[in-house]
N, C-alpha and C. Protein backbone atom coordinates (compact mmCIF):
# COMPACT_ATOMS: atom_id res chain seq x y z
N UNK A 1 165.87 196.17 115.56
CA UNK A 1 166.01 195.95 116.99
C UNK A 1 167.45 195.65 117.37
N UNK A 2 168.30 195.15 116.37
CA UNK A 2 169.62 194.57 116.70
C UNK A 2 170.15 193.57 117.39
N UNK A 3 168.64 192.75 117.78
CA UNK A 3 168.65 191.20 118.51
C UNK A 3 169.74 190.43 117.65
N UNK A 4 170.68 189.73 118.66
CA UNK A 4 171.61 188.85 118.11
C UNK A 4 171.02 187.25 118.26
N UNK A 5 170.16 187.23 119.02
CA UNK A 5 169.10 186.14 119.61
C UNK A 5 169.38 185.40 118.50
N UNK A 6 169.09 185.12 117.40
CA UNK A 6 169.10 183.97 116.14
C UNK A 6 170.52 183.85 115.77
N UNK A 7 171.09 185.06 116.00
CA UNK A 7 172.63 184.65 115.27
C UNK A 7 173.22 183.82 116.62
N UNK A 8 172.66 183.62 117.69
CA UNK A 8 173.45 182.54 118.92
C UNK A 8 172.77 181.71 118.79
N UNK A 9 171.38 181.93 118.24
CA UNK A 9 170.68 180.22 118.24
C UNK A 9 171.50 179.28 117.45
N UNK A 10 171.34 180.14 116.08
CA UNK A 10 172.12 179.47 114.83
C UNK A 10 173.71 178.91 115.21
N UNK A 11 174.23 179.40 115.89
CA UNK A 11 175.75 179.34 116.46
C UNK A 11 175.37 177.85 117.02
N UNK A 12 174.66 178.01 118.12
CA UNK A 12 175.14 176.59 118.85
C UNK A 12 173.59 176.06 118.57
N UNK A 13 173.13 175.96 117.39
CA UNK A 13 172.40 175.22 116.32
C UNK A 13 171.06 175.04 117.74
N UNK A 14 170.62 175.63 118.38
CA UNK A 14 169.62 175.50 118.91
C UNK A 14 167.96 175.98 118.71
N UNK A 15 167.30 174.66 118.15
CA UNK A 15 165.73 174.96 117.85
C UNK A 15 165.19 175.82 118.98
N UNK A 16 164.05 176.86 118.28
CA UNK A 16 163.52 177.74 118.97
C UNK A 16 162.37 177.29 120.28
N UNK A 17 162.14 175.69 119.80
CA UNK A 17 161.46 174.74 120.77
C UNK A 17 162.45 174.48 121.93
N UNK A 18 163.32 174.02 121.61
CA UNK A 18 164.20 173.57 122.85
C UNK A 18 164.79 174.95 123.65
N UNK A 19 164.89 175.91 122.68
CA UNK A 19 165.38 177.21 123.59
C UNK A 19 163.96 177.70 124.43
N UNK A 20 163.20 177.37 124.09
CA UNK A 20 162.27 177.79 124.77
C UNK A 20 161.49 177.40 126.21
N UNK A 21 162.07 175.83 125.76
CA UNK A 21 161.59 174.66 126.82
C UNK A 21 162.94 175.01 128.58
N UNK A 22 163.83 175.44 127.99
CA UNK A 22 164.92 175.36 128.90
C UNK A 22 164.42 177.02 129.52
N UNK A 23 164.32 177.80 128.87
CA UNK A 23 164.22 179.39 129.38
C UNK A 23 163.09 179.78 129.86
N UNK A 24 161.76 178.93 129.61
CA UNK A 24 160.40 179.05 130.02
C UNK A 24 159.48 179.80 129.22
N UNK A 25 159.60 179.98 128.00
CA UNK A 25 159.11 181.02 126.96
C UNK A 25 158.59 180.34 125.62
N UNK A 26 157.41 180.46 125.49
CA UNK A 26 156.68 179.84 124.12
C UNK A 26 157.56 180.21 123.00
N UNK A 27 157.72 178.87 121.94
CA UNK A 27 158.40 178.68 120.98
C UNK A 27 157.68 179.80 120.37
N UNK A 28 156.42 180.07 119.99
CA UNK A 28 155.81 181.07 119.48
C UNK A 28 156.34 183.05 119.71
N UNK A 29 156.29 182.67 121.03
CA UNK A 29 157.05 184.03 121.83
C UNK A 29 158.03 183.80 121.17
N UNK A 30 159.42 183.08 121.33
CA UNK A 30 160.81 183.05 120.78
C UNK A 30 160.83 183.56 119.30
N UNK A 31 159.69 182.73 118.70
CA UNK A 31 160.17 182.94 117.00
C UNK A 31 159.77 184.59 116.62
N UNK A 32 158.68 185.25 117.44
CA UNK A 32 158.37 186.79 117.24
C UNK A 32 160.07 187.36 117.53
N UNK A 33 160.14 187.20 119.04
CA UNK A 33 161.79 188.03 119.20
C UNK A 33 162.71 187.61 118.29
N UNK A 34 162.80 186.50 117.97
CA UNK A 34 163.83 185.96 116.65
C UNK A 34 164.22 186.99 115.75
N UNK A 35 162.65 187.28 115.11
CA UNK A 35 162.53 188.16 113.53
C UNK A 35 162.43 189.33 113.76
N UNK A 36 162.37 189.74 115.37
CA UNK A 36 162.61 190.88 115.24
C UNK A 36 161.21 191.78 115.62
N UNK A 37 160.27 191.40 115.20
CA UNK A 37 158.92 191.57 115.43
C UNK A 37 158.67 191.97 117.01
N UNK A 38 158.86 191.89 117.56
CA UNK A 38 158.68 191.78 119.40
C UNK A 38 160.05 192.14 120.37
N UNK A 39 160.31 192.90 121.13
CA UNK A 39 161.07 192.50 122.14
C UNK A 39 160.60 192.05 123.49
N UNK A 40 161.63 191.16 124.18
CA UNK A 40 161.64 190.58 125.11
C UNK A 40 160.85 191.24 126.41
N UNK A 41 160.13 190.72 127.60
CA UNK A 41 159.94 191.78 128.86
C UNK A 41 161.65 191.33 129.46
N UNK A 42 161.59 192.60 130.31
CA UNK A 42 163.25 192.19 131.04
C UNK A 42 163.18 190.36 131.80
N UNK A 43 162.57 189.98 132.29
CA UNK A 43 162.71 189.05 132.84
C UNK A 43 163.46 187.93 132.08
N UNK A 44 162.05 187.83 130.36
CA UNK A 44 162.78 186.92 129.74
C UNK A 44 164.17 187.20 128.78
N UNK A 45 164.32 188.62 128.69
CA UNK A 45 165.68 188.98 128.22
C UNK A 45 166.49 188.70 128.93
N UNK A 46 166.64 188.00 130.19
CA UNK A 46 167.49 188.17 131.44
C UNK A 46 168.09 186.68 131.30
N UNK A 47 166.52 186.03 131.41
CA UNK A 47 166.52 184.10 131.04
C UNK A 47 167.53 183.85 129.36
N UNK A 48 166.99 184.39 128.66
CA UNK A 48 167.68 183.84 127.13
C UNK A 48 169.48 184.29 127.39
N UNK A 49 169.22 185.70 127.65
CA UNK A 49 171.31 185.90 128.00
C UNK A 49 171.66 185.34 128.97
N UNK A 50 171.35 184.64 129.95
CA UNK A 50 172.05 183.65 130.86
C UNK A 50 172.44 182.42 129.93
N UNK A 51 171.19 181.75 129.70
CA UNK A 51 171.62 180.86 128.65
C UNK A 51 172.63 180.93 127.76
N UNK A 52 172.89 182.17 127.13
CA UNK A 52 174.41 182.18 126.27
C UNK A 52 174.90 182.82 126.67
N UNK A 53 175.08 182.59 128.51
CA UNK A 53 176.17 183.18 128.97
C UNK A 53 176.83 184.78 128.45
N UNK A 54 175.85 185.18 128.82
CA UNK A 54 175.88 187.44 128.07
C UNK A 54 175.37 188.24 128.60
N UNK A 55 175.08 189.16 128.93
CA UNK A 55 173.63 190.15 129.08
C UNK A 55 172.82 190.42 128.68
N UNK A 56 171.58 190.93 128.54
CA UNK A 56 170.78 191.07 128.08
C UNK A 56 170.78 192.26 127.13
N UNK A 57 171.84 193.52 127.99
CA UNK A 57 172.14 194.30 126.89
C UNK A 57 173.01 194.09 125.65
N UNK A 58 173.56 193.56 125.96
CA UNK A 58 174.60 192.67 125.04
C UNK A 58 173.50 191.81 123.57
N UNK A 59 172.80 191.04 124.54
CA UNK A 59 172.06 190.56 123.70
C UNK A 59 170.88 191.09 122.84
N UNK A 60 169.99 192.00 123.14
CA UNK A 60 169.01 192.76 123.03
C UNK A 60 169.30 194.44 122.72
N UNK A 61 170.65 194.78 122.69
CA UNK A 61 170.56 196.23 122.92
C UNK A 61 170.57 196.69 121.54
N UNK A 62 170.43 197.90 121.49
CA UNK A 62 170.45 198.38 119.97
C UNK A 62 171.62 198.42 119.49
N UNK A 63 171.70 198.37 118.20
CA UNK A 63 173.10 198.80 117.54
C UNK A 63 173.44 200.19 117.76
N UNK A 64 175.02 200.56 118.18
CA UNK A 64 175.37 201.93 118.08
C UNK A 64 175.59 202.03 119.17
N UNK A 65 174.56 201.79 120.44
CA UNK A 65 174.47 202.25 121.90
C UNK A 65 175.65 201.85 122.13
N UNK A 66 176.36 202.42 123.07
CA UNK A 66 177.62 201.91 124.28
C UNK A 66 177.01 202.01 125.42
């Protein structure tokens, strides 16, 4: 999928509980998009890249794409 989602959690050391509590999205939901397993609907791809200050394509997009 090329989610960077865990490599910014891990950055600014944020549990998938507390990212979840702030963005509105079950820790359960979070840890599927984490591993990769799931992507985001746009809404909550929209919520998690605000949070680290990015886009969603940025955050979520595939590798390769421009």
């Amino acid at each position: 999928m090329g989610s960077k989602l865990k490599e910014l959690r891990e950055k600014h050391k944020i549990p998938l509980r507390t990212l979840g509590a702030i963005v509105g999205i079950s820790a359960a939901n979070l840890n599927k998009i984490d591993r990769g397993e799931c992507e985001p609907g746009v809404q909550n791809a929209i919520r998690i890249a605000r949070f680290f200050e990015t886009t969603a394509e940025e955050l979520f997009g595939e590798e390769g794409q421009e």
